[in-house]
Protein backbone atom coordinates (compact mmCIF):
# COMPACT_ATOMS: atom_id res chain seq x y z
CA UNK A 1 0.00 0.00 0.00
CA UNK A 2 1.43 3.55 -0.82
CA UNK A 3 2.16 5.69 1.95
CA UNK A 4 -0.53 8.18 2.85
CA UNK A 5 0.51 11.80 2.02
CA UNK A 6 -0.80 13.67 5.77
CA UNK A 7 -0.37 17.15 5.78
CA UNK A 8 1.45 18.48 9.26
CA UNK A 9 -0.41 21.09 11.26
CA UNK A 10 2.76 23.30 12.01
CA UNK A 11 0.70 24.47 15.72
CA UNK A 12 0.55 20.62 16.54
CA UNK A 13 3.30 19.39 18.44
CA UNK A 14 5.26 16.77 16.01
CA UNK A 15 4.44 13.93 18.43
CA UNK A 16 0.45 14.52 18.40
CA UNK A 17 0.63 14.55 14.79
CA UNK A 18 2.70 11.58 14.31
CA UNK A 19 0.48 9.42 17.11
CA UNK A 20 -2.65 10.50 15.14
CA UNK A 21 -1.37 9.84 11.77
CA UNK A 22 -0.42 6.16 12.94
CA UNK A 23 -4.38 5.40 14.71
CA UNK A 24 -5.22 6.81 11.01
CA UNK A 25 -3.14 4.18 9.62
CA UNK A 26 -4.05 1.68 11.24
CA UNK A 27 -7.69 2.09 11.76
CA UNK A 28 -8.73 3.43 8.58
CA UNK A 29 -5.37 2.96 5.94
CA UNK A 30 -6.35 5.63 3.66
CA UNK A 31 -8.50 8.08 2.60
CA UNK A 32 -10.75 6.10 0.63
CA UNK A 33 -11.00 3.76 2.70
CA UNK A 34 -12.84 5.54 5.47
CA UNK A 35 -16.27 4.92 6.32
CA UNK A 36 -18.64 4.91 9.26
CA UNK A 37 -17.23 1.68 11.19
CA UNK A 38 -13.67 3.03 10.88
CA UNK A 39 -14.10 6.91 11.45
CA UNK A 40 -15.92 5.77 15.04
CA UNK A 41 -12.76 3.24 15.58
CA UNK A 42 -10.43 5.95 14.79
CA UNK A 43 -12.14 9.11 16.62
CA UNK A 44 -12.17 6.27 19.85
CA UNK A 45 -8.64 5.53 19.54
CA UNK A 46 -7.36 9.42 19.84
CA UNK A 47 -9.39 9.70 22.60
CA UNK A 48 -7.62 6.84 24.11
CA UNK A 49 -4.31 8.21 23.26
CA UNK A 50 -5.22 12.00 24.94
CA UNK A 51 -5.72 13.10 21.38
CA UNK A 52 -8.77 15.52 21.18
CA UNK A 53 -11.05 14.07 19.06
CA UNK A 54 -12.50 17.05 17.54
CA UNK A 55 -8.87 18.04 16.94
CA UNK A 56 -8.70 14.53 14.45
CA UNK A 57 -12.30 15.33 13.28
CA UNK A 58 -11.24 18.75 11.99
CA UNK A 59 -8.02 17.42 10.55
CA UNK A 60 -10.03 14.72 8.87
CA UNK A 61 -12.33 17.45 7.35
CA UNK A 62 -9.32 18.60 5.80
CA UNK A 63 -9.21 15.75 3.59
CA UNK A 64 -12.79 15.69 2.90
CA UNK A 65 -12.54 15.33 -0.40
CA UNK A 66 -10.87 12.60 -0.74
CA UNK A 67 -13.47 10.59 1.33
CA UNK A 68 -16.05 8.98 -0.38
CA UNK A 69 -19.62 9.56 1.07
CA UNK A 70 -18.08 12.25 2.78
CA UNK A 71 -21.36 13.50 4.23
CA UNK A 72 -22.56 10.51 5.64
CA UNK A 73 -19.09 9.57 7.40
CA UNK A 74 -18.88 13.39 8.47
CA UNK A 75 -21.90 13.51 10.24
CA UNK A 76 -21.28 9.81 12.00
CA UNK A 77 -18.05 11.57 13.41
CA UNK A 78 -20.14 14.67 14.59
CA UNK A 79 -22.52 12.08 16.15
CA UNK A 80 -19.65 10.30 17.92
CA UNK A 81 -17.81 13.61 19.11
CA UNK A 82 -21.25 15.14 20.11
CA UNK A 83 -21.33 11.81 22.45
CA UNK A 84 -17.82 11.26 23.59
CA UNK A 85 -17.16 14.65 24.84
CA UNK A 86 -18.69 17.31 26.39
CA UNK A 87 -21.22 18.77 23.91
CA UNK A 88 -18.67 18.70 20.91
CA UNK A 89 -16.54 21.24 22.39
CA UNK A 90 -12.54 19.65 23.58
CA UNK A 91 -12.43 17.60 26.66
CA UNK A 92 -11.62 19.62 29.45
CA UNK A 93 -10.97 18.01 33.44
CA UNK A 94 -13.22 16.96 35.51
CA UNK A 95 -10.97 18.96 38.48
CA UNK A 96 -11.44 22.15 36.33
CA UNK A 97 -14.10 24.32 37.80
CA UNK A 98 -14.42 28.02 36.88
């Protein structure tokens, strides 16, 4: 398989970018090979790994077209950040109260 061509967010530390460009790999593989199973898989997987996922959503939306059925696999990955954190917005802690 030829190696994905990722474009670097030069605010992103290198090692953020790097560890969400490998759950990319290995989740979904490519561009067009991401659908609604695998966007959910990756978008879990940055959590996981202290990556915000609307962070990898946005980056994702980046690429948009180069996904097929963009829409449909954009608005699963709303769905799933809309779930996962706190009203869509970036994770923020628990400890944090203003």
């Amino acid at each position: 398989m030829a190696k994905e061509n990722f474009s670097t967010n030069t605010t992103t530390p290198h090692f953020v970018q790097k560890t969400m460009e490998e759950i990319w790999s290995s989740t979904c593989g490519s561009w067009q090979n991401c659908n609604n199973a695998n966007i959910s898989s990756f978008l879990s997987q940055c959590l996981e790994h202290n990556i915000d996922p609307q962070f990898c959503f946005d980056w994702i939306s980046q690429h948009s077209n180069e996904i097929p059925n963009w829409s449909t696999v954009s608005n699963t990955a709303r769905e799933w950040v809309n779930q996962h954190t706190s009203t869509g917005s970036p994770l923020s802690s628990e400890n944090d109260i203003s």
